[in-house]
PDB file of N, CA and C in Angstrom:
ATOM      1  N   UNK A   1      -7.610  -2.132  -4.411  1.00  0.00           N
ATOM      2  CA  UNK A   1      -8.304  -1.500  -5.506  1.00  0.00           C
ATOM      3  C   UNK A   1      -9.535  -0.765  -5.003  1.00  0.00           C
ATOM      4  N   UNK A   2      -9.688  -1.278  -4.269  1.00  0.00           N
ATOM      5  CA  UNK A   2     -11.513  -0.837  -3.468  1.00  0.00           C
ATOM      6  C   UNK A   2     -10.835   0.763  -2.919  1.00  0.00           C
ATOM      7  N   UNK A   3      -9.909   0.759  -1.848  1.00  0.00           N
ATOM      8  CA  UNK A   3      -9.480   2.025  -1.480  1.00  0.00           C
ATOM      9  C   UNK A   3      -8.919   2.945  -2.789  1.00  0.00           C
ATOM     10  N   UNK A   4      -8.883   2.561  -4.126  1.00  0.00           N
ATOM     11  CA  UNK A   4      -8.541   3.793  -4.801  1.00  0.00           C
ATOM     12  C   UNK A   4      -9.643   4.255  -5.254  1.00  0.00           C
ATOM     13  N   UNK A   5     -10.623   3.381  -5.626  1.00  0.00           N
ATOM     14  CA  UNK A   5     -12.011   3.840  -6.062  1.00  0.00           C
ATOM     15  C   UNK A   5     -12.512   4.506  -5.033  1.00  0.00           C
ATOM     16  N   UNK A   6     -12.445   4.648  -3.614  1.00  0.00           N
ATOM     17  CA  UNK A   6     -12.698   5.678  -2.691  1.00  0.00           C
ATOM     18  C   UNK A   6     -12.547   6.921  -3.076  1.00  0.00           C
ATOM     19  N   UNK A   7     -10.736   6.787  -2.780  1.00  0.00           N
ATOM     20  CA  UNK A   7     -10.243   7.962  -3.105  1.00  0.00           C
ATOM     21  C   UNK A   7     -10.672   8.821  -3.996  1.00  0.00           C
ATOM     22  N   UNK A   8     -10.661   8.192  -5.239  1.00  0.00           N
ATOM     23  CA  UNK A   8     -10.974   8.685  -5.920  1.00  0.00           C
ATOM     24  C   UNK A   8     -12.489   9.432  -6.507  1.00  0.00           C
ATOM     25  N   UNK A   9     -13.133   8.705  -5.800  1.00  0.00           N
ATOM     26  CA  UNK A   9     -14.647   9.343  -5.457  1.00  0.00           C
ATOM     27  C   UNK A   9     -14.723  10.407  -4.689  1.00  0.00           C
ATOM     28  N   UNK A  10     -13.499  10.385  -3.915  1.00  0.00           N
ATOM     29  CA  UNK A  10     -13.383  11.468  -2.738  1.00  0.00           C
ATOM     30  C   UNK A  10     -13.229  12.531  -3.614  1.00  0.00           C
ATOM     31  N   UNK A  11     -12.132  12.594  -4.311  1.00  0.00           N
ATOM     32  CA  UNK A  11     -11.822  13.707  -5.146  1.00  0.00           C
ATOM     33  C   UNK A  11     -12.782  14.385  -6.206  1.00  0.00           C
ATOM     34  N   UNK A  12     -13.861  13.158  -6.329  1.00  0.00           N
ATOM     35  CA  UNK A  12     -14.412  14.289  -7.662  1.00  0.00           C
ATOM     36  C   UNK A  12     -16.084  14.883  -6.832  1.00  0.00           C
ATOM     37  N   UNK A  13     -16.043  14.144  -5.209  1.00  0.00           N
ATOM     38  CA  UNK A  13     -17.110  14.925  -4.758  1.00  0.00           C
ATOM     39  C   UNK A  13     -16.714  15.911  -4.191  1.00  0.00           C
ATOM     40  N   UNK A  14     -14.932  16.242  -3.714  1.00  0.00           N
ATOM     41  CA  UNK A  14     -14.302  17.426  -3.383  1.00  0.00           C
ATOM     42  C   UNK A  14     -14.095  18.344  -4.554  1.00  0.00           C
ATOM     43  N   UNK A  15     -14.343  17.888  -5.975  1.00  0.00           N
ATOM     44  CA  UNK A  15     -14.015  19.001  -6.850  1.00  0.00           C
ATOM     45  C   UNK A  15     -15.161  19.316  -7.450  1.00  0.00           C
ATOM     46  N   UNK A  16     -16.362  18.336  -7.347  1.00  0.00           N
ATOM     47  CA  UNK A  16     -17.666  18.642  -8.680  1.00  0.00           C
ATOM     48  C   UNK A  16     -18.140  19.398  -7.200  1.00  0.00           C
ATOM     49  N   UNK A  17     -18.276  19.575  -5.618  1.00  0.00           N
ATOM     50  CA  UNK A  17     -19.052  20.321  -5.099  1.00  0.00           C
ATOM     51  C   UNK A  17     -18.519  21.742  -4.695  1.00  0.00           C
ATOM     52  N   UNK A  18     -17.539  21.995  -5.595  1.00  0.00           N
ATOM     53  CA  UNK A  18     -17.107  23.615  -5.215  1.00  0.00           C
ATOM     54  C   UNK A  18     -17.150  23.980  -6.748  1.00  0.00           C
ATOM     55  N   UNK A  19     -18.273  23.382  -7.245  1.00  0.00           N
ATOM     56  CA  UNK A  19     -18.799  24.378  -8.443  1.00  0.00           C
ATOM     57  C   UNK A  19     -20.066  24.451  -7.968  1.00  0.00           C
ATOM     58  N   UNK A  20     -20.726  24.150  -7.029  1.00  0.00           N
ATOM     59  CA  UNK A  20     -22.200  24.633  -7.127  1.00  0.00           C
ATOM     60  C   UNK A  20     -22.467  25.414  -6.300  1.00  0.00           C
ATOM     61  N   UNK A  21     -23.427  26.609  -6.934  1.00  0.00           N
ATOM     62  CA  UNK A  21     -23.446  28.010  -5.976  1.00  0.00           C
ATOM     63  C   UNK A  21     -23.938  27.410  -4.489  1.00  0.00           C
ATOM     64  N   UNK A  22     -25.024  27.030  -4.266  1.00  0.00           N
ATOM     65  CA  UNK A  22     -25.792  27.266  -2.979  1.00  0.00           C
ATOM     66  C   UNK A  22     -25.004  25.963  -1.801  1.00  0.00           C
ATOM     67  N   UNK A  23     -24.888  26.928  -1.192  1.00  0.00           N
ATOM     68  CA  UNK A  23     -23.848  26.587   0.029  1.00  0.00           C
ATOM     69  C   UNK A  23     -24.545  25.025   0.534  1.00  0.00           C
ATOM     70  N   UNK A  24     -25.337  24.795   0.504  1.00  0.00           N
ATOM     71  CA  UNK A  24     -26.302  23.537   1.297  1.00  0.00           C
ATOM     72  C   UNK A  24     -25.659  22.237   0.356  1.00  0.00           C
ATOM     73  N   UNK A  25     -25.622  22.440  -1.071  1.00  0.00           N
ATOM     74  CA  UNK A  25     -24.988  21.598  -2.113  1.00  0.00           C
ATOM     75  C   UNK A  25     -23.466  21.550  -1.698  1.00  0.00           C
ATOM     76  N   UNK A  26     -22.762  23.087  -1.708  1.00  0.00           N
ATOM     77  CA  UNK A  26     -21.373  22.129  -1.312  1.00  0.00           C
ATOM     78  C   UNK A  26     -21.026  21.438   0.067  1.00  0.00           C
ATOM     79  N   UNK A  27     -21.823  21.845   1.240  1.00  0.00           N
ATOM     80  CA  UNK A  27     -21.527  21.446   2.217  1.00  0.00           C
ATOM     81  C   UNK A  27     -22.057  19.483   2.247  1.00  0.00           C
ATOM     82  N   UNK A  28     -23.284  19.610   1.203  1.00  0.00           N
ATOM     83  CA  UNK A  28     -23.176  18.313   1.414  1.00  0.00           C
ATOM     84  C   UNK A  28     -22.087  17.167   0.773  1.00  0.00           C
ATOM     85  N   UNK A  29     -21.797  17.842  -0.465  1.00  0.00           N
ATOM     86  CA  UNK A  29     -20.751  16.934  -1.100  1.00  0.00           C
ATOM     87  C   UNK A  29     -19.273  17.074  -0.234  1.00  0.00           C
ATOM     88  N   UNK A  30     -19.070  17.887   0.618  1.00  0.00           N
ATOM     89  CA  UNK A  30     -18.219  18.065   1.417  1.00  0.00           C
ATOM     90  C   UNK A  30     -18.071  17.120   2.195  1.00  0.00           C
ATOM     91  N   UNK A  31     -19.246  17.231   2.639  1.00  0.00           N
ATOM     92  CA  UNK A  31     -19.779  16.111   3.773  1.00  0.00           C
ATOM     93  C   UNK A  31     -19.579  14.288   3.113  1.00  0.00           C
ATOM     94  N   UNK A  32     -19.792  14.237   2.471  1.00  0.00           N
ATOM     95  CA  UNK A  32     -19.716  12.836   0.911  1.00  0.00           C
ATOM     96  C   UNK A  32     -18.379  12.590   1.074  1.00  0.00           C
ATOM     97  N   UNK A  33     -17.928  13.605   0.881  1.00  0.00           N
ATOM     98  CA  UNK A  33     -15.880  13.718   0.494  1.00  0.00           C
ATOM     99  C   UNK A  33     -15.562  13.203   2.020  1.00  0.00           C
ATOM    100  N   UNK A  34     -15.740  13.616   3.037  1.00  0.00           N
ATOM    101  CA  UNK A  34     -15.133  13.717   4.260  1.00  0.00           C
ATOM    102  C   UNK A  34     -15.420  12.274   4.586  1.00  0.00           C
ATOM    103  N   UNK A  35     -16.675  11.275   4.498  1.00  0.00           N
ATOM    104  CA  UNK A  35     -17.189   9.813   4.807  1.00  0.00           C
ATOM    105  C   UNK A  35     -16.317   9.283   4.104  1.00  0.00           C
ATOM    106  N   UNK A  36     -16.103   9.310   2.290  1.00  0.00           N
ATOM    107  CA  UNK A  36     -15.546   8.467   1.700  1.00  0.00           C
ATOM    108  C   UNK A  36     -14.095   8.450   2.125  1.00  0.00           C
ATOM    109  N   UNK A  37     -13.478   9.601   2.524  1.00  0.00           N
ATOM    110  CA  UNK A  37     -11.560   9.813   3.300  1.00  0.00           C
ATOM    111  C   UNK A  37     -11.974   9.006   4.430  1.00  0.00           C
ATOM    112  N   UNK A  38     -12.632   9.063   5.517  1.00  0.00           N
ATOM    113  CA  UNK A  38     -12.383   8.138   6.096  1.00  0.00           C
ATOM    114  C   UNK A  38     -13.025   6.616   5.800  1.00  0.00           C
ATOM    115  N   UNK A  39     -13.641   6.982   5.269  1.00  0.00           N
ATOM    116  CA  UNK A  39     -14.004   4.672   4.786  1.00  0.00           C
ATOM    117  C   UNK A  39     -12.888   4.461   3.848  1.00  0.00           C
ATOM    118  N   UNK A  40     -12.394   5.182   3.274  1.00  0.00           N
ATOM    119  CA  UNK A  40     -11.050   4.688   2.548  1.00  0.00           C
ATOM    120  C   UNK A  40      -9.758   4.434   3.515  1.00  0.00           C
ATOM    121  N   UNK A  41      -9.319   5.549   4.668  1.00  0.00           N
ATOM    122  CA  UNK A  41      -8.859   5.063   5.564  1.00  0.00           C
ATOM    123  C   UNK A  41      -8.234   3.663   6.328  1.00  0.00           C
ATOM    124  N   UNK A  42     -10.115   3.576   6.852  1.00  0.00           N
ATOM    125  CA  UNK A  42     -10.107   2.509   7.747  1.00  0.00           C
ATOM    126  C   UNK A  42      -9.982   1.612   6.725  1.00  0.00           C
ATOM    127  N   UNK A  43     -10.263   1.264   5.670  1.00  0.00           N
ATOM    128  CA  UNK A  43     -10.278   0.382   5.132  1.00  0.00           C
ATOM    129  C   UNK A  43      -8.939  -0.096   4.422  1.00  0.00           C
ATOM    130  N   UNK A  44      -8.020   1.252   4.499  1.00  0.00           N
ATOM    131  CA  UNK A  44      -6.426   1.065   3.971  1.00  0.00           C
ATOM    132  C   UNK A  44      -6.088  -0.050   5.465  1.00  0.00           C
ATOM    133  N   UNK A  45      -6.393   1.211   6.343  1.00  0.00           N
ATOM    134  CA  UNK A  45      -5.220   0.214   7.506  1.00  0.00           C
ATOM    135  C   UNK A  45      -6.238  -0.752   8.280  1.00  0.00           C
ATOM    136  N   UNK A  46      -7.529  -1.317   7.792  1.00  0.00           N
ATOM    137  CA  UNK A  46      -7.457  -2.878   8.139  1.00  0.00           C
ATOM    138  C   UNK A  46      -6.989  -3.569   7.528  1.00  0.00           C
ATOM    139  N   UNK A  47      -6.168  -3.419   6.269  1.00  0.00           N
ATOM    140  CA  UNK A  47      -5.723  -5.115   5.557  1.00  0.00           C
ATOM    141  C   UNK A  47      -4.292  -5.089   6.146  1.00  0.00           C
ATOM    142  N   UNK A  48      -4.203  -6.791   5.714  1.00  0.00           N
ATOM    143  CA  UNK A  48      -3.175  -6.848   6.441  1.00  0.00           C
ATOM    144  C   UNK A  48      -1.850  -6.664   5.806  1.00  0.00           C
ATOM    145  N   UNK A  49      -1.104  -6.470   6.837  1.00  0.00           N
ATOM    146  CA  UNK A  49       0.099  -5.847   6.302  1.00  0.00           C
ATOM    147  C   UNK A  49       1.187  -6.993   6.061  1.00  0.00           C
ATOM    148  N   UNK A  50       2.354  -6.836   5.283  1.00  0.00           N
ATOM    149  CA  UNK A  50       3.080  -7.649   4.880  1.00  0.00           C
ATOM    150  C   UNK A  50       4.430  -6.536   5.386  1.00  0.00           C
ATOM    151  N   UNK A  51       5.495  -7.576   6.083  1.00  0.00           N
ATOM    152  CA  UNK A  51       6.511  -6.535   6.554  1.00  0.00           C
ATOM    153  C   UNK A  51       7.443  -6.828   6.232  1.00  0.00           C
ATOM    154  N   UNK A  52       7.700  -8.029   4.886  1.00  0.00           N
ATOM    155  CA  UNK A  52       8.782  -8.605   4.308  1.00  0.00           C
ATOM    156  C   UNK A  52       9.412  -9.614   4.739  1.00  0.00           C
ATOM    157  N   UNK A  53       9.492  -9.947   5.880  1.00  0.00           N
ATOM    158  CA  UNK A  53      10.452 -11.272   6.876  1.00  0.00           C
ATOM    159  C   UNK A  53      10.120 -12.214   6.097  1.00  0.00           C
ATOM    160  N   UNK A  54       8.684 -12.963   5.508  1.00  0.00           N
ATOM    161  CA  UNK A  54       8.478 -14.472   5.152  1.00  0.00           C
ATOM    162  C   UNK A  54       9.287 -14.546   4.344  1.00  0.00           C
ATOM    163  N   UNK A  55       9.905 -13.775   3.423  1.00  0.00           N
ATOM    164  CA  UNK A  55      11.597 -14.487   2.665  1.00  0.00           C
ATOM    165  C   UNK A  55      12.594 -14.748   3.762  1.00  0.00           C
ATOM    166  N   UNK A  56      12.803 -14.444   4.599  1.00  0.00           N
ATOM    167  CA  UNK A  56      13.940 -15.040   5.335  1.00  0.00           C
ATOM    168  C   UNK A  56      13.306 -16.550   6.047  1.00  0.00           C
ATOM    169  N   UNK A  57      12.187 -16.235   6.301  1.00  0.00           N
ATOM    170  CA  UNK A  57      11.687 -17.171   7.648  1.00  0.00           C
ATOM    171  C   UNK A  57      12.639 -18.841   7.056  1.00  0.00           C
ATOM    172  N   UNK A  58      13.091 -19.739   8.113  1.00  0.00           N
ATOM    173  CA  UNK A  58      13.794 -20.994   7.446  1.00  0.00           C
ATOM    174  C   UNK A  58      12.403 -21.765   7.340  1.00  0.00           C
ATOM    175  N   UNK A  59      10.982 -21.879   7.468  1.00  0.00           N
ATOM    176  CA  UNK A  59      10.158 -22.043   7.083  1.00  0.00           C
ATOM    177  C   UNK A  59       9.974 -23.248   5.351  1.00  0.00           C
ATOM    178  N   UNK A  60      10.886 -22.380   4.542  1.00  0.00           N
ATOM    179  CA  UNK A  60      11.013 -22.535   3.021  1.00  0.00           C
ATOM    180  C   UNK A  60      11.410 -23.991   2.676  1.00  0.00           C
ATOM    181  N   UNK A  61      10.315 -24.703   1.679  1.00  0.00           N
ATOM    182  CA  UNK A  61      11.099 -26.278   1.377  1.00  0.00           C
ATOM    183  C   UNK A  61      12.176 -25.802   1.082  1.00  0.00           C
ATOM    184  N   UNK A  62      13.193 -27.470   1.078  1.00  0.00           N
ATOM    185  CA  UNK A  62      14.721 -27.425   0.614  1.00  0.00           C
ATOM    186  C   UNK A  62      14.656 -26.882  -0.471  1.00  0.00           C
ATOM    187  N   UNK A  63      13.372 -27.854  -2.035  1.00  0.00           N
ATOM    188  CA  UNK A  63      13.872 -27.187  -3.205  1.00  0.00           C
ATOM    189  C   UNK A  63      14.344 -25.546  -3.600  1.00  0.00           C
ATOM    190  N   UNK A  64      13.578 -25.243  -2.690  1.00  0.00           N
ATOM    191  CA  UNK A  64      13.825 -23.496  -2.975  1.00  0.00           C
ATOM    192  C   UNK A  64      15.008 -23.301  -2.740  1.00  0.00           C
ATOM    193  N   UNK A  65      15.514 -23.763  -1.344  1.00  0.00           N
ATOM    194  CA  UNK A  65      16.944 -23.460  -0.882  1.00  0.00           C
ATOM    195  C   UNK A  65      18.153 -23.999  -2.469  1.00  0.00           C
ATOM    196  N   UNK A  66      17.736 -24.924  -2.454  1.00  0.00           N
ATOM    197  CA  UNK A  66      18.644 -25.719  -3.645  1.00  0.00           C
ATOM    198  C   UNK A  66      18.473 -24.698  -5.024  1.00  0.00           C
ATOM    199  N   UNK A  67      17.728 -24.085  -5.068  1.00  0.00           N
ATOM    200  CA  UNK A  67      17.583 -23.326  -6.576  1.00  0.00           C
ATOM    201  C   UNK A  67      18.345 -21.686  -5.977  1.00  0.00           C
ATOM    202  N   UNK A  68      17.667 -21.437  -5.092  1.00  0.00           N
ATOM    203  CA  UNK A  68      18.125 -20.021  -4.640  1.00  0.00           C
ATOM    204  C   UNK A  68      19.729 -19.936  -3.710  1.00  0.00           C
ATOM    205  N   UNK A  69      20.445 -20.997  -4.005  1.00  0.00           N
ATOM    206  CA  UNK A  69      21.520 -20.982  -2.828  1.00  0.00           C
ATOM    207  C   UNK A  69      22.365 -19.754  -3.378  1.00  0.00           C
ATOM    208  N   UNK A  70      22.886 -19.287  -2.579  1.00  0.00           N
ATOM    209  CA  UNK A  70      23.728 -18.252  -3.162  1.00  0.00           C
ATOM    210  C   UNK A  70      23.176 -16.952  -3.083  1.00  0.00           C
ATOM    211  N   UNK A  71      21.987 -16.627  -2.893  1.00  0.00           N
ATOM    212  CA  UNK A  71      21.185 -15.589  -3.216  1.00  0.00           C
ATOM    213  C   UNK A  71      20.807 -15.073  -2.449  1.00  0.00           C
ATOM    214  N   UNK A  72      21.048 -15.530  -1.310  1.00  0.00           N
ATOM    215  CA  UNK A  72      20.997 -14.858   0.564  1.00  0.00           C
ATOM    216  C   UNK A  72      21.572 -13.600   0.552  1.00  0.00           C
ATOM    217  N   UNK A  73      21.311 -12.821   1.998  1.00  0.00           N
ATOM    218  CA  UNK A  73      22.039 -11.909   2.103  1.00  0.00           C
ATOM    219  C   UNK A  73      23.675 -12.385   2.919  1.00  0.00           C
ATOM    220  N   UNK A  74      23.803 -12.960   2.933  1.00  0.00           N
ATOM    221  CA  UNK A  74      24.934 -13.565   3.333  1.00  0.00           C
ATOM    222  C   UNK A  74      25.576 -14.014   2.529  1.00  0.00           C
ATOM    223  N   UNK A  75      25.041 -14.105   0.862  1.00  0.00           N
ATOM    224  CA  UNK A  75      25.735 -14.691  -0.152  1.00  0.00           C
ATOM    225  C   UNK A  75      25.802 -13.627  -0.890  1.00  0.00           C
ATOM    226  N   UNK A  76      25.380 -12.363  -0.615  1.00  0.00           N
ATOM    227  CA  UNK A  76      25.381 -11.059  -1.325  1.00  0.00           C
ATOM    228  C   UNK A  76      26.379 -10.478  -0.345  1.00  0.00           C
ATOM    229  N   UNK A  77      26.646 -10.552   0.823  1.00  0.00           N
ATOM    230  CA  UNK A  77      27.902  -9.701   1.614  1.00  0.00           C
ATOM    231  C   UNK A  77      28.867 -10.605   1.257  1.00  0.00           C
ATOM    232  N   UNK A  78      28.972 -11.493   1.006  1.00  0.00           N
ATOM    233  CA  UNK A  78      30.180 -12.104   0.793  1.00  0.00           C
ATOM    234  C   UNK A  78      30.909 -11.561  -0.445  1.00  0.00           C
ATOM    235  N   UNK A  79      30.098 -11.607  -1.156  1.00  0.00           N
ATOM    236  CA  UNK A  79      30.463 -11.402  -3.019  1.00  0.00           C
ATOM    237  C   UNK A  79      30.554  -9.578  -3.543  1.00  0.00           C
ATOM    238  N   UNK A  80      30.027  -8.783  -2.284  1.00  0.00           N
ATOM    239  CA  UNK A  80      30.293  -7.217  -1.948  1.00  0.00           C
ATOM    240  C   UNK A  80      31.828  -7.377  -0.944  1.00  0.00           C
ATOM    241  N   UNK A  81      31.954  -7.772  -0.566  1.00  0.00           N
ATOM    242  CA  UNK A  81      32.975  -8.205   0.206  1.00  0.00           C
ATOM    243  C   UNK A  81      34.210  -8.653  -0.616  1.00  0.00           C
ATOM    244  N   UNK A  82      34.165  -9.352  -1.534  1.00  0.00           N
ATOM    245  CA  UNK A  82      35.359  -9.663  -2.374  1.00  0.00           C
ATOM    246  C   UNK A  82      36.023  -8.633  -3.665  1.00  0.00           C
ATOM    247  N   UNK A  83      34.418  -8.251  -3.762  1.00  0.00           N
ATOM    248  CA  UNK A  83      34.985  -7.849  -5.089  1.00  0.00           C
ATOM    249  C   UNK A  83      35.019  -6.141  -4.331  1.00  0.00           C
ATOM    250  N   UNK A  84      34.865  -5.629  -3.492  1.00  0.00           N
ATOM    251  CA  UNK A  84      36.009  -4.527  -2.885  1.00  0.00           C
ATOM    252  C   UNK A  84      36.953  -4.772  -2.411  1.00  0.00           C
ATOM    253  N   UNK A  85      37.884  -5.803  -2.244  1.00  0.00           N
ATOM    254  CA  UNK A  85      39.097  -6.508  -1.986  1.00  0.00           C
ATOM    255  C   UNK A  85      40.228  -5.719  -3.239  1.00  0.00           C
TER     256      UNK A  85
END
C-alpha cells in the first residue's frame, strides 16, 4: 500500500508541475517525481517475494492433507486424464 501512495504522488507531482510557467517550479517537481519513482522502486523490490512453492512444500499438517486429498496436482492430472478418455 505504501508503494501505491508513492506512485501515486509521483503522478500528481509529474502532472500538477507541468502547469507551472517558470521553469525552476517544474524542474523541481520533476525532481520530487523522479525521488518518489525511485523510493517507490526500491521499496517494491525490497519486500519479500512469495514464488508460490509453500503449497506444495510436504511441510503441511496431516489435517490439511486429510481435508484437501484429492486436490493435488496429481489428483487434477488424473481426473484431466480420464475424463479425455
Amino acid at each position: 500500500m505504501l508503494t501505491s501512495v508513492l506512485f501515486a504522488s509521483l503522478l500528481f507531482f509529474a502532472g500538477i508541475g507541468s502547469r507551472f510557467k517558470p521553469v525552476s517550479i517544474r524542474r523541481r517537481m520533476g525532481a520530487v517525481a523522479v525521488v518518489l519513482f525511485l523510493l517507490g522502486l526500491t521499496i517494491e523490490f525490497s519486500l519479500p517475494q512469495n514464488d508460490g512453492l509453500q503449497r506444495w512444500l510436504p511441510a503441511a499438517p496431516a489435517e490439511w492433507h486429510a481435508e484437501h486429498q484429492g486436490s493435488g496436482p496429481q489428483a487434477v492430472a488424473a481426473r484431466v486424464e480420464t475424463a479425455t478418455r
